[in-house]
N, C-alpha and C. Protein backbone atom coordinates (compact mmCIF):
# COMPACT_ATOMS: atom_id res chain seq x y z
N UNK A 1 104.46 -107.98 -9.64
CA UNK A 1 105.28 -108.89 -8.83
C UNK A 1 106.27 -108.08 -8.00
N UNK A 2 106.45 -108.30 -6.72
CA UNK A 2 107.22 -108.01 -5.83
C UNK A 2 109.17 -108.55 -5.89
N UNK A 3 108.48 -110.02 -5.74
CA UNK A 3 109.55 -111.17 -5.70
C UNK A 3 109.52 -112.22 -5.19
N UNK A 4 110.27 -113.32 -5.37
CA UNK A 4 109.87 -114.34 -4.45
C UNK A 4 110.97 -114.86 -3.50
N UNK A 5 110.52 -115.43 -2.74
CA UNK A 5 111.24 -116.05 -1.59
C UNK A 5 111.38 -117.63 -1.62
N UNK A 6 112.83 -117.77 -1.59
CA UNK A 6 113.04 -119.77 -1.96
C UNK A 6 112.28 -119.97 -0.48
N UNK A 7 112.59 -121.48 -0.50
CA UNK A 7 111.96 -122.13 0.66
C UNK A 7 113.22 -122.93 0.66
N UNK A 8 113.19 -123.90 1.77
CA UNK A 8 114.58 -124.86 2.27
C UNK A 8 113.94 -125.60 2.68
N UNK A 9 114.06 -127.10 2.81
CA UNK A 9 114.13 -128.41 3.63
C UNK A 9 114.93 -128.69 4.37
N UNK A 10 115.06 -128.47 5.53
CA UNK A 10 115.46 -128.24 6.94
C UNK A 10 114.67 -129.67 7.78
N UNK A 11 115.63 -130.19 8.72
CA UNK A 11 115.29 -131.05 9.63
C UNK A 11 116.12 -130.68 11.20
N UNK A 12 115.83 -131.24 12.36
CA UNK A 12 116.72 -131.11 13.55
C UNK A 12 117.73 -131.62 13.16
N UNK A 13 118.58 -130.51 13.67
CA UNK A 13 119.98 -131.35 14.11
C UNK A 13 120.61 -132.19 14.04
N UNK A 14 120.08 -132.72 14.38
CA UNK A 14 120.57 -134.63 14.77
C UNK A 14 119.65 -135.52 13.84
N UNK A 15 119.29 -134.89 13.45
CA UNK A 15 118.42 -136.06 12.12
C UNK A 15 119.22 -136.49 11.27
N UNK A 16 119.30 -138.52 11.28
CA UNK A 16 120.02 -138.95 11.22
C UNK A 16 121.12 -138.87 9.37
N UNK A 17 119.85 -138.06 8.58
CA UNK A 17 120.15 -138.41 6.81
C UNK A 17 121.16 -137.38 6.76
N UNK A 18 122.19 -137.94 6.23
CA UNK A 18 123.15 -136.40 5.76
C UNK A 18 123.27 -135.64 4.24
N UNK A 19 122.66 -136.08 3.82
CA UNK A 19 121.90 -135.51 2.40
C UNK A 19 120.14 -135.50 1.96
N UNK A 20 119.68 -134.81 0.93
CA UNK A 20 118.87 -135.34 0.22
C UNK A 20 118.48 -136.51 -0.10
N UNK A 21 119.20 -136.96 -0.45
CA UNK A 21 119.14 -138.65 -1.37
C UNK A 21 118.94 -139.69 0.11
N UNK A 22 119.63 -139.46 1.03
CA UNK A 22 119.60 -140.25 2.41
C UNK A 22 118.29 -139.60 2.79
N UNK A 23 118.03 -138.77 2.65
CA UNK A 23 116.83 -138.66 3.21
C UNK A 23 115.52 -139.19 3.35
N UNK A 24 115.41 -138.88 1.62
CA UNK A 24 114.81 -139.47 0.63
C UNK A 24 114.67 -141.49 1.23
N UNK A 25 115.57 -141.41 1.05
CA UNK A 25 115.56 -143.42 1.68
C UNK A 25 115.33 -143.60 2.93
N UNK A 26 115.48 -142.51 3.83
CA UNK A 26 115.04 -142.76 5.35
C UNK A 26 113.88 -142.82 5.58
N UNK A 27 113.13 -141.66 5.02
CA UNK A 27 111.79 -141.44 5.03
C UNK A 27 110.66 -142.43 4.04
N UNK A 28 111.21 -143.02 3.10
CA UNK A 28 110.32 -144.46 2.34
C UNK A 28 110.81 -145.45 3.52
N UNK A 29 111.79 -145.12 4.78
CA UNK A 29 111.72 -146.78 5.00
C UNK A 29 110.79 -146.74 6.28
N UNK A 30 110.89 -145.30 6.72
CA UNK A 30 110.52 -144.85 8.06
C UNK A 30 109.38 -144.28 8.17
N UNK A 31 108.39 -144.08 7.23
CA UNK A 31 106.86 -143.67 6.69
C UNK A 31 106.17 -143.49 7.50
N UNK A 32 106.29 -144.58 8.46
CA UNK A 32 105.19 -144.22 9.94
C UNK A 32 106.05 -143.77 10.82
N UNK A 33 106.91 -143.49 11.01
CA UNK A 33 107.52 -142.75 12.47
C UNK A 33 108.22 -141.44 12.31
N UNK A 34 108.42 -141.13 10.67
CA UNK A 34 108.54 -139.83 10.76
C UNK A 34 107.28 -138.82 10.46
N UNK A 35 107.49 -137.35 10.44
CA UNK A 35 106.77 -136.55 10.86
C UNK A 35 107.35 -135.21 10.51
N UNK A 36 106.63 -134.18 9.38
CA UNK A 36 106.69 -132.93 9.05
C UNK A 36 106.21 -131.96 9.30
N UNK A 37 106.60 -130.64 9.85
CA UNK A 37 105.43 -129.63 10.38
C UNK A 37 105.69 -128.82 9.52
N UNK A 38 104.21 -127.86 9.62
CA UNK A 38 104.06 -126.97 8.61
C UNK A 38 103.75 -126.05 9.78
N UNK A 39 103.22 -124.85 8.26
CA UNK A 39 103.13 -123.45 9.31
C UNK A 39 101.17 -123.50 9.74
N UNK A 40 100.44 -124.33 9.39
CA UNK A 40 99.24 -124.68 8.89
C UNK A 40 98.68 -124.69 7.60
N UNK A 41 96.89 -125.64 8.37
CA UNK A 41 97.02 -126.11 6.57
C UNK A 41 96.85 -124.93 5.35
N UNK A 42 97.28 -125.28 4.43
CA UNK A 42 97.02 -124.42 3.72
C UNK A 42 98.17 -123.43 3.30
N UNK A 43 99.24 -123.21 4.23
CA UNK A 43 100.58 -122.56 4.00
C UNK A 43 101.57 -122.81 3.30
N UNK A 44 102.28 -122.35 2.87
CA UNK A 44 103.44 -122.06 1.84
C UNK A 44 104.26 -123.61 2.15
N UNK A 45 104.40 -123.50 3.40
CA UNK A 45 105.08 -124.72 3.85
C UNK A 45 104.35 -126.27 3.73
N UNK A 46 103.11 -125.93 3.57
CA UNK A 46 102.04 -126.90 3.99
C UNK A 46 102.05 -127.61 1.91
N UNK A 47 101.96 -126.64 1.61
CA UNK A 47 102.22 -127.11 0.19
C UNK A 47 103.74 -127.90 -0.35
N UNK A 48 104.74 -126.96 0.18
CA UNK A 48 106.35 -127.84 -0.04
C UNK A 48 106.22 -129.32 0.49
N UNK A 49 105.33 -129.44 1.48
CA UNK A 49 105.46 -130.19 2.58
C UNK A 49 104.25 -131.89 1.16
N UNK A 50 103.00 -131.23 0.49
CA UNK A 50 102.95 -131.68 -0.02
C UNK A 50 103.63 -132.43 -1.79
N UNK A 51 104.02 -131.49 -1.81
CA UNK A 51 105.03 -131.36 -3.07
C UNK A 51 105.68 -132.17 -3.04
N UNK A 52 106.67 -132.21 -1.79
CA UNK A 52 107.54 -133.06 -1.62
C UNK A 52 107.30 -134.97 -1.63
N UNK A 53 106.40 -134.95 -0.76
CA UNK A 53 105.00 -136.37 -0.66
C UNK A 53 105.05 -137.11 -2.07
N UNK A 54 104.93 -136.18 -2.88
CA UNK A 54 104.49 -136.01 -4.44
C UNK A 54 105.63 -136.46 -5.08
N UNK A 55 106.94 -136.16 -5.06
CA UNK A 55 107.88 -135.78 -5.48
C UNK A 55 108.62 -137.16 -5.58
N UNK A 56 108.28 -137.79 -3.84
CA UNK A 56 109.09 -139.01 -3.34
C UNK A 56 108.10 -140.45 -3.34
N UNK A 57 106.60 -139.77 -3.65
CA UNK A 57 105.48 -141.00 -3.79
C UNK A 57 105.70 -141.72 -2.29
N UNK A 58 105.68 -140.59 -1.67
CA UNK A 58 105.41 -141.36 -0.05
C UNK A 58 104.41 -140.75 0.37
N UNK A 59 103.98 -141.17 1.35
CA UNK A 59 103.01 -140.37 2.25
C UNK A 59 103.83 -140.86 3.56
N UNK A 60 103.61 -139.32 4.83
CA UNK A 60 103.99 -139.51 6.16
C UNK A 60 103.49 -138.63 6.62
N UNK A 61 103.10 -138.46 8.16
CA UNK A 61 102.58 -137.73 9.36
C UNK A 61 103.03 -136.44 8.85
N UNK A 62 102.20 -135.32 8.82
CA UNK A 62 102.29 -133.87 8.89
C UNK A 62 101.91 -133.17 10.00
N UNK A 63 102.58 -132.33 10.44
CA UNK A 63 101.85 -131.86 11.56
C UNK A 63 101.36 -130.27 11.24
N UNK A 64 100.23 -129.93 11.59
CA UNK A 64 100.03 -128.01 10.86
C UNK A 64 100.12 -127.55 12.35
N UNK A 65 101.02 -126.69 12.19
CA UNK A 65 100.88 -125.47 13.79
C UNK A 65 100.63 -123.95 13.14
N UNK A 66 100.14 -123.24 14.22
CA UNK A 66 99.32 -122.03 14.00
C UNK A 66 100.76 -120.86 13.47
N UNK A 67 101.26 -121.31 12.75
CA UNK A 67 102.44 -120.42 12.33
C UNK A 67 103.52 -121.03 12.28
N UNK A 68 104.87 -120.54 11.61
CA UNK A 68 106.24 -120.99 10.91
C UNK A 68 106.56 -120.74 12.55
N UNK A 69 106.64 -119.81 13.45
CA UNK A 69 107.37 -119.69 14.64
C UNK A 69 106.93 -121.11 15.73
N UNK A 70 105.96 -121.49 16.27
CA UNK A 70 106.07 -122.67 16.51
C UNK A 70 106.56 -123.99 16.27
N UNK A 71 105.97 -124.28 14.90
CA UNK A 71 106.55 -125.00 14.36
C UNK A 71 108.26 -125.25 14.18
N UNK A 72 108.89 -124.15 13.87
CA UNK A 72 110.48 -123.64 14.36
C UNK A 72 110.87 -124.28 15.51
N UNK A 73 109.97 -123.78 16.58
CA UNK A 73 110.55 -124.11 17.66
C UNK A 73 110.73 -125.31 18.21
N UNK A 74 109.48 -126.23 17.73
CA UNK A 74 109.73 -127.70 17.71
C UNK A 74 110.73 -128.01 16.79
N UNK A 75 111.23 -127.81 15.98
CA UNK A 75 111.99 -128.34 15.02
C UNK A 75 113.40 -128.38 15.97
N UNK A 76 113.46 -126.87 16.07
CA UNK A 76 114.84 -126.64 17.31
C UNK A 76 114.99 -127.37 18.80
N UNK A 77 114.13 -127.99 19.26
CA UNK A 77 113.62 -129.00 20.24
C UNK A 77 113.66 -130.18 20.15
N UNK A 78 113.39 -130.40 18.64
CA UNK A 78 113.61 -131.65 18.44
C UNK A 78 112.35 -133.04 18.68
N UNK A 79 110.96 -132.13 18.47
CA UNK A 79 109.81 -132.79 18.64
C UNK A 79 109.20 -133.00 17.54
N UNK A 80 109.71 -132.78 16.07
CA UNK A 80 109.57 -132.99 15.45
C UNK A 80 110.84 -133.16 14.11
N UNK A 81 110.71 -133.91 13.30
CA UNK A 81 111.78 -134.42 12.36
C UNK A 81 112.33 -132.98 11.12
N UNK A 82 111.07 -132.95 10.55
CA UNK A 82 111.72 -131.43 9.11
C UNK A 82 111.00 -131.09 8.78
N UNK A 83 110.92 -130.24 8.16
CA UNK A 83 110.07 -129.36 7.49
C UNK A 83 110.52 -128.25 6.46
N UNK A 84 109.49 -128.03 5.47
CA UNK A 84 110.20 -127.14 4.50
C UNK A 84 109.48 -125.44 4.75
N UNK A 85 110.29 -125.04 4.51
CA UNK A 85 109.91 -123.49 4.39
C UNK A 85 111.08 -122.74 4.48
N UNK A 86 110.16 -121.06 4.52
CA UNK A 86 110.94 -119.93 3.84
C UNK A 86 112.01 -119.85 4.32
N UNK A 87 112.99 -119.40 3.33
CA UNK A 87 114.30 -118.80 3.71
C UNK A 87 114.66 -117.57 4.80
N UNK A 88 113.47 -116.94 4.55
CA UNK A 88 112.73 -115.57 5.59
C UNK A 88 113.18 -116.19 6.99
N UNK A 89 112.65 -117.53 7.08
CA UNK A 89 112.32 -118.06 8.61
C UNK A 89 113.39 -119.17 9.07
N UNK A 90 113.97 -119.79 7.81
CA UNK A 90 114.96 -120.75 8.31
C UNK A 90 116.83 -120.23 7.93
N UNK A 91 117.07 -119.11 7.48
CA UNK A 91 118.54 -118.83 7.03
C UNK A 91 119.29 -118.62 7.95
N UNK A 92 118.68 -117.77 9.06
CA UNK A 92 119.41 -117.46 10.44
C UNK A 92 119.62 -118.97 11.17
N UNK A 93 118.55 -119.76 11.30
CA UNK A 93 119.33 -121.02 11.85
C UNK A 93 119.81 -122.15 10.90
N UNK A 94 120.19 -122.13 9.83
CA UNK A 94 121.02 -122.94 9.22
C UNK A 94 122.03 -122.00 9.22
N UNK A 95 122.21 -121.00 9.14
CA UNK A 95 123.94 -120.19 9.43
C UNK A 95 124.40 -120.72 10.93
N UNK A 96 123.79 -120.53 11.58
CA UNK A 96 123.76 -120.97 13.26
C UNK A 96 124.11 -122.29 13.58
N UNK A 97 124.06 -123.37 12.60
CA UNK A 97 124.27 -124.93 12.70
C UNK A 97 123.15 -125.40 13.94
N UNK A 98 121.61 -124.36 13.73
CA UNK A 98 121.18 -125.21 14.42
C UNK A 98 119.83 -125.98 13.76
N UNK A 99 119.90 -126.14 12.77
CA UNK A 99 118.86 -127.05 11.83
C UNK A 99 119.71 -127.41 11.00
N UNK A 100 119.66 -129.03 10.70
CA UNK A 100 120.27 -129.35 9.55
C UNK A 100 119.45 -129.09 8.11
N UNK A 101 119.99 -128.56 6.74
CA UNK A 101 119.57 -128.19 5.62
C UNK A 101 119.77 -128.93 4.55
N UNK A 102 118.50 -129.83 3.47
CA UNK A 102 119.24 -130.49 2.45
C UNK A 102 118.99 -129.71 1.12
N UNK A 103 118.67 -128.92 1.30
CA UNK A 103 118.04 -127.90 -0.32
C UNK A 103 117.70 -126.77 -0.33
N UNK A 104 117.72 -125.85 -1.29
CA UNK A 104 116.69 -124.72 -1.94
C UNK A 104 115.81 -125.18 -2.70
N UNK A 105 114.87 -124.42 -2.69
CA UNK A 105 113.84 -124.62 -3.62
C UNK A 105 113.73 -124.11 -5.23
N UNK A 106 114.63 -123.04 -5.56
CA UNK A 106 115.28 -122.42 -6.87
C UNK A 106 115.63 -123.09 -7.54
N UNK A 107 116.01 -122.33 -8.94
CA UNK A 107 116.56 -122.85 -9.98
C UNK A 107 118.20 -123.15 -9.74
N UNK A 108 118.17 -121.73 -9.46
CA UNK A 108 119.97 -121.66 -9.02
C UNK A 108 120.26 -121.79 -7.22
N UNK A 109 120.74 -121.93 -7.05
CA UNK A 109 121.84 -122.04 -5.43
C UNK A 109 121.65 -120.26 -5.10
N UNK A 110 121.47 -119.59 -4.07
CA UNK A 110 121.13 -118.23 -2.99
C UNK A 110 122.40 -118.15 -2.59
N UNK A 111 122.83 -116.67 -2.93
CA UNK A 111 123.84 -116.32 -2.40
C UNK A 111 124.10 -116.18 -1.05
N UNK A 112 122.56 -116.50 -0.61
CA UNK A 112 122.63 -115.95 0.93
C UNK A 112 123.39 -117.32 1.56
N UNK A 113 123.21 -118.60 0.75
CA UNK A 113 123.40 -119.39 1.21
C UNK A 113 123.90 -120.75 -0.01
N UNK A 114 125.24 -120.19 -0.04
CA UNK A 114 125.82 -121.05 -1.53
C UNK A 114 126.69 -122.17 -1.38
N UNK A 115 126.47 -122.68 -0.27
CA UNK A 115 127.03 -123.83 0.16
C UNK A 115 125.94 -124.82 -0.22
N UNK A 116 124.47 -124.48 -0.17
CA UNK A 116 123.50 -125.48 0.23
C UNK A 116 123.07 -125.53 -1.35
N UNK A 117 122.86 -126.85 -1.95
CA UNK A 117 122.39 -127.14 -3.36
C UNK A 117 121.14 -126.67 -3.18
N UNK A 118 120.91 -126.92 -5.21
CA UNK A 118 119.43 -126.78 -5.15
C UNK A 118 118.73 -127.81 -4.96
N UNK A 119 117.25 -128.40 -4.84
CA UNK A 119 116.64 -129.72 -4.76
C UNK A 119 116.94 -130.42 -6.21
N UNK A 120 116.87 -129.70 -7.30
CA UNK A 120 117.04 -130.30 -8.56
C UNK A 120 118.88 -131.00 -8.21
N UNK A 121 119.31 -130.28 -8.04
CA UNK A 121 120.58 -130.66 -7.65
C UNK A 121 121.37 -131.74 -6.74
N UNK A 122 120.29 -131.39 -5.92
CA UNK A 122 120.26 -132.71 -4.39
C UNK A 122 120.03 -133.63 -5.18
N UNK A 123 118.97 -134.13 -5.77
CA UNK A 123 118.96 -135.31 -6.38
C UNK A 123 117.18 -135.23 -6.75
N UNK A 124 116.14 -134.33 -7.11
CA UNK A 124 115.28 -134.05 -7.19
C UNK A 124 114.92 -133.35 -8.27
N UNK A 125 114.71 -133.59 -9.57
CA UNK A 125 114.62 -133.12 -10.29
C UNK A 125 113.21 -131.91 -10.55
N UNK A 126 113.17 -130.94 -11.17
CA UNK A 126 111.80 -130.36 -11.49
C UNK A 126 111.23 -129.78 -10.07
N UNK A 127 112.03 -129.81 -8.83
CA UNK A 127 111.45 -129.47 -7.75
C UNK A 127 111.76 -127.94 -7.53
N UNK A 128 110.88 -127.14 -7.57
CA UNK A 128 110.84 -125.94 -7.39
C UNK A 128 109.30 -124.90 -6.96
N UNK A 129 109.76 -124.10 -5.81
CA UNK A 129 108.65 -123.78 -5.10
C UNK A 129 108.80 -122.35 -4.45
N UNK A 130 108.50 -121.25 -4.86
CA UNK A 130 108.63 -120.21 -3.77
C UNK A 130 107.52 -119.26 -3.62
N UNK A 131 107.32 -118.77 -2.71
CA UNK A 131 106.88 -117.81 -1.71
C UNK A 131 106.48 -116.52 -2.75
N UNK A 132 105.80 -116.43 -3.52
CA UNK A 132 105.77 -115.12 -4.42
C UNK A 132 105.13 -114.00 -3.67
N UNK A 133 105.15 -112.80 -4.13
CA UNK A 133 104.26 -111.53 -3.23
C UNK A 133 104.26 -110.87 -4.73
N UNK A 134 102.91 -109.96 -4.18
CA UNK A 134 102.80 -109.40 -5.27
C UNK A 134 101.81 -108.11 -4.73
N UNK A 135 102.04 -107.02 -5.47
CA UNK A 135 100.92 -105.52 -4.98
C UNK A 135 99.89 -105.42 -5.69
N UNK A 136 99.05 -105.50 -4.53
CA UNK A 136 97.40 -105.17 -5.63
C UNK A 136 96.61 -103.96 -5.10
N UNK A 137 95.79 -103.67 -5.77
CA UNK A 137 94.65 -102.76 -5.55
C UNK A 137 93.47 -102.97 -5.97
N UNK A 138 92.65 -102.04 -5.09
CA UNK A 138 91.20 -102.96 -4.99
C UNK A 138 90.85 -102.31 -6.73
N UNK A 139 89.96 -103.37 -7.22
CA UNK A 139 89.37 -103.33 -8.45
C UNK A 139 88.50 -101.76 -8.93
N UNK A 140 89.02 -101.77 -10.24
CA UNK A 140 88.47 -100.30 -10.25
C UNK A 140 89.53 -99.03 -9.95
N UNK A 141 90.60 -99.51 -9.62
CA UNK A 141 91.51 -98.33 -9.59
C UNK A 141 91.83 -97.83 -10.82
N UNK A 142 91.59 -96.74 -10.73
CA UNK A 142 92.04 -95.80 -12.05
C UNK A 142 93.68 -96.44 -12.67
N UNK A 143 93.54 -96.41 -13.89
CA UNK A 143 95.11 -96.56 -14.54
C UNK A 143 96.38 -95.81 -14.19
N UNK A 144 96.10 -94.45 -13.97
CA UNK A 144 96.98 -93.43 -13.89
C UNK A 144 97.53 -93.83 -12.09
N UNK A 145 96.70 -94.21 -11.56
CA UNK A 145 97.53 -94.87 -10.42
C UNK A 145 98.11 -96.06 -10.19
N UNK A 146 97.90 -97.21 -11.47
CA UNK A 146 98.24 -98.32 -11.34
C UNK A 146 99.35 -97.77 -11.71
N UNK A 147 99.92 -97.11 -12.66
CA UNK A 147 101.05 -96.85 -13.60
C UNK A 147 101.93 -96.07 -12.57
N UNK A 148 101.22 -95.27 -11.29
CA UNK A 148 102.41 -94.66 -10.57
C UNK A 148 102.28 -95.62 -9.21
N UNK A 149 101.68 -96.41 -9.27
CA UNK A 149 102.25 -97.67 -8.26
C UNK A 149 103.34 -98.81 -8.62
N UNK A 150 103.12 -98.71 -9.85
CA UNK A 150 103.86 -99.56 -10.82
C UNK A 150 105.58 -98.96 -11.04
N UNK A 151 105.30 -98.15 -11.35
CA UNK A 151 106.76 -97.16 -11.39
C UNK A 151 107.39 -96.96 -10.25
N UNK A 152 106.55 -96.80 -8.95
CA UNK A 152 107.08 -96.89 -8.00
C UNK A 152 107.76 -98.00 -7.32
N UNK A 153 107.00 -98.97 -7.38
CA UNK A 153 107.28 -100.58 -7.09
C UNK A 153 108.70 -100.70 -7.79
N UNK A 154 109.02 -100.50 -8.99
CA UNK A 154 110.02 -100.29 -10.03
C UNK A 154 111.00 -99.86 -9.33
N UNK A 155 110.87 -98.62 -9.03
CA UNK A 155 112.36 -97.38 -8.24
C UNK A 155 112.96 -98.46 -6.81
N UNK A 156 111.71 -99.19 -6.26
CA UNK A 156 112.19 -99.67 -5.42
C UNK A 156 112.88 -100.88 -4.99
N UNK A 157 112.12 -101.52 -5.91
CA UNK A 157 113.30 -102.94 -6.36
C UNK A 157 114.28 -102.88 -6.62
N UNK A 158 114.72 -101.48 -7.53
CA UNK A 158 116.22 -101.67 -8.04
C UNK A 158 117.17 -101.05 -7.36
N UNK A 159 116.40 -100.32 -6.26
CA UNK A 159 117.40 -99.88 -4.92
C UNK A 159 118.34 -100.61 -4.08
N UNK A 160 119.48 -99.86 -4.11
CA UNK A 160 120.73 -101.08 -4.00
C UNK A 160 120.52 -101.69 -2.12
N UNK A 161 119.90 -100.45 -1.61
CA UNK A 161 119.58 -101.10 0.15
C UNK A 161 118.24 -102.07 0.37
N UNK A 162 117.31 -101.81 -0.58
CA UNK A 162 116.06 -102.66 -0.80
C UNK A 162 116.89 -104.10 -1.21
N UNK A 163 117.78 -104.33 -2.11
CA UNK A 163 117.99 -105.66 -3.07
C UNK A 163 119.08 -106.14 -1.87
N UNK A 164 119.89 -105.86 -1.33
CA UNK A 164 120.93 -106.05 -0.09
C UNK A 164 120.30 -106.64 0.85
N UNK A 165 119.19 -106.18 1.37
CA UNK A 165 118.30 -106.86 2.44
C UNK A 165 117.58 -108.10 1.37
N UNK A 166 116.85 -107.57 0.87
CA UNK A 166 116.37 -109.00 0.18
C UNK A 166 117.15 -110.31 0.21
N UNK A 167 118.21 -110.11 -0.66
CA UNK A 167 119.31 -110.55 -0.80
C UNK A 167 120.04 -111.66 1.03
N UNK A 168 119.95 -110.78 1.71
CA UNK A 168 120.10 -111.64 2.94
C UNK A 168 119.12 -112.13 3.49
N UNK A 169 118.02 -112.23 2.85
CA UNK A 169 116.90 -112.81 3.26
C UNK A 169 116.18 -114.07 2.66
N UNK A 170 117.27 -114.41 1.78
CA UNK A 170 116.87 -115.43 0.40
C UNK A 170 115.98 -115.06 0.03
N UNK A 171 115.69 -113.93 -1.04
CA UNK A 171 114.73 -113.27 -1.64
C UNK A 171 115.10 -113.00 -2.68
N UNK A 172 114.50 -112.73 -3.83
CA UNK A 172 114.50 -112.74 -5.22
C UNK A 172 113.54 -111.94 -5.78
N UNK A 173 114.16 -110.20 -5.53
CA UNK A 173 114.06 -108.83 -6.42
C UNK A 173 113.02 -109.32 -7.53
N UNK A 174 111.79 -108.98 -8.21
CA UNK A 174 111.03 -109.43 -9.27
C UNK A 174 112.02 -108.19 -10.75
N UNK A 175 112.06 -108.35 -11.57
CA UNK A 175 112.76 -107.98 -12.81
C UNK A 175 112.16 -106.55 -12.81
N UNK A 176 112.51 -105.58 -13.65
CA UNK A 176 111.55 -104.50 -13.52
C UNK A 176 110.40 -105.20 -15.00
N UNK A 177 110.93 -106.24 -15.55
CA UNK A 177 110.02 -106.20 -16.64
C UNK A 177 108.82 -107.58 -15.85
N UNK A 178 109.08 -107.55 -15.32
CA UNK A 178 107.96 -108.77 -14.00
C UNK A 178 107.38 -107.74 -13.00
N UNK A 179 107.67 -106.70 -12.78
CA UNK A 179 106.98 -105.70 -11.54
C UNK A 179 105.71 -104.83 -12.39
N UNK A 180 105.01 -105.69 -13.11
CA UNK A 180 104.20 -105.06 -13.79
C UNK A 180 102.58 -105.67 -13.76
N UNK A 181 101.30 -105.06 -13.83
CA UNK A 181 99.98 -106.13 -13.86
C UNK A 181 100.00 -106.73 -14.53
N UNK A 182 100.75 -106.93 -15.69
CA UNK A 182 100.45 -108.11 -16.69
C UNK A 182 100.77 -109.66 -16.47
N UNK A 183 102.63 -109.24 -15.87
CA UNK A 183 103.51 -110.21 -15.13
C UNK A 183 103.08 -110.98 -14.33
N UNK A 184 102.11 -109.93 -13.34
CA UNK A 184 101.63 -110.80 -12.00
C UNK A 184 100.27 -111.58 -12.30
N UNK A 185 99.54 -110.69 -13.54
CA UNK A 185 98.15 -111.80 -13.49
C UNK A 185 98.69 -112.87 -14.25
N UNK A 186 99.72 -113.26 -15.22
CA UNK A 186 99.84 -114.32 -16.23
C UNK A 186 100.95 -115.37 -15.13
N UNK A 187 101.69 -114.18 -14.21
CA UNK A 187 102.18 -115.21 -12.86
C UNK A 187 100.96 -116.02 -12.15
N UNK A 188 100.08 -115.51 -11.87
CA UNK A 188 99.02 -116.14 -10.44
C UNK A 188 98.31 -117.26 -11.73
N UNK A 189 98.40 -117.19 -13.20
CA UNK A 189 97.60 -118.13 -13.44
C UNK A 189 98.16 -119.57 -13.63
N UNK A 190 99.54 -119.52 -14.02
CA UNK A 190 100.50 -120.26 -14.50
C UNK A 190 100.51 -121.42 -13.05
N UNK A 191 100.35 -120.26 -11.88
CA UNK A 191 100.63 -120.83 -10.61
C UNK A 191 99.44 -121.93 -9.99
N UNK A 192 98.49 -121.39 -10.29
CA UNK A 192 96.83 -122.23 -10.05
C UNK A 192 96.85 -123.28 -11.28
N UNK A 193 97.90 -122.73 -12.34
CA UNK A 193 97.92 -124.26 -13.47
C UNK A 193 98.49 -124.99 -12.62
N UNK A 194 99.87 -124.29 -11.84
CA UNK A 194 100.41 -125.62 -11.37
C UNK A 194 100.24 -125.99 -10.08
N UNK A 195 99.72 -126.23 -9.11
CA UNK A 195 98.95 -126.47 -8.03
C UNK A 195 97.59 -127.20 -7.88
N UNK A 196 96.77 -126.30 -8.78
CA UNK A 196 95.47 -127.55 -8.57
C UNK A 196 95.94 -129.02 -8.76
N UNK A 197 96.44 -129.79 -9.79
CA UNK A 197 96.74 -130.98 -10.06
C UNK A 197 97.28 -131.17 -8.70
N UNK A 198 98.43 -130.78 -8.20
CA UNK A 198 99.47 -131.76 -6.97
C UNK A 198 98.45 -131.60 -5.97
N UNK A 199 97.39 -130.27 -5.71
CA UNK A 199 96.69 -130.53 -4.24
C UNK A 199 95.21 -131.49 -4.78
N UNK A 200 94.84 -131.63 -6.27
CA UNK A 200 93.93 -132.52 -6.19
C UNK A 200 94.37 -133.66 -6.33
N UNK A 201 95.58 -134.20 -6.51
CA UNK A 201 96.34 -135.70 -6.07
C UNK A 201 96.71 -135.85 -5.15
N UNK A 202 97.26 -135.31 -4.19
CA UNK A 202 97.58 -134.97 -2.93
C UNK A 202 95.81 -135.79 -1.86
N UNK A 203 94.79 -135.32 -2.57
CA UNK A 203 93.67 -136.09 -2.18
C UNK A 203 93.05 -135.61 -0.59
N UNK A 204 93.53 -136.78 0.67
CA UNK A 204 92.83 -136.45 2.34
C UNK A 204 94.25 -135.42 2.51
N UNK A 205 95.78 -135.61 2.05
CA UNK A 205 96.57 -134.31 2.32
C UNK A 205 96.19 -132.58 2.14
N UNK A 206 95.46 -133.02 1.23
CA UNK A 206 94.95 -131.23 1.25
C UNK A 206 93.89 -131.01 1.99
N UNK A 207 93.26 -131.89 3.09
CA UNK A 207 92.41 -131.55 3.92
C UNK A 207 93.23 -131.37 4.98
């Protein structure tokens, strides 16, 4: 494991809910006229985006664009209503006041950004979602190099200019006892436990 990256629920500007919970009631009343973009199908966002669906037992218009930067840009335009994703892509414009923000996706509140609750907190219980990375090598690599990729991965996480940038990036350093193959294969399975169910209920959304 590398680390992971929260995600945020972000809408324009001027979108009218000023919390979570308002949101939440705008969007059950407003089902057909609002509208979420993702980064496409299948993306990090594209999943929050279902999660959330899940979360609130609504269904509404998604839109998939060929990447988080488009999609952004409508958001900042105002051609589309919110969308969730990475902290990577949305921290610079919620510092900026130019996307309004109702959540993290974490356990705890981001220092990068400790004004903004968590979703469990907003009023969403059990909602949690991030962006994991992780280092692999092709199958068959000798041990003696997993162990000095591994060690290395190690030296570098706990580097105080590596964790500083992270850190302003809403990112989340993996433990040195998580930067290991064991961590990451019993991570990726835990993760396909929890996913198949929401994208096979999720149903024509995961198409």
């Amino acid at each position: 494991m590398i680390g992971d990256v929260a995600m945020t629920l972000v809408a324009r500007k001027d979108f009218p809910a000023r919390d979570l919970k308002e949101l939440v009631t705008y969007v059950k009343a407003n089902r057909d006229k609002v509208n979420l973009a993702n980064a496409g199908l299948g993306a990090a966002s594209h999943l929050c985006g279902m999660l959330f669906m899940s979360a609130i037992q609504t269904d509404f218009t998604t839109i998939p664009y060929k990447g988080t930067g488009p999609a952004m840009n409508d958001l900042l335009g105002g051609q589309v209503d919110f969308m969730c994703d990475q902290t990577s892509n949305t921290t610079s414009q919620i510092k900026a006041g130019k996307i309004k923000v109702y959540g993290v996706t974490t356990k705890s509140r981001l220092s990068a950004l400790p004004q903004v609750p968590t979703m469990h907190e907003a009023g969403l219980p059990g909602f949690e979602i991030a962006v994991w990375q992780g280092l692999y090598a092709p199958k068959g690599t000798p041990k003696d190099v997993i162990d000095t990729l591994t060690k290395a991965l190690q030296a570098a996480l706990a580097d105080p200019v590596l964790k500083k940038r992270f850190d302003d990036l809403g990112t989340i350093p993996a433990s040195r006892e998580n930067a290991t193959p064991t961590a990451l294969r019993n991570h990726l399975k835990s993760e396909i436990d929890k996913w198949a169910p929401i994208i096979k209920k999720a149903g024509v959304y995961a198409d």
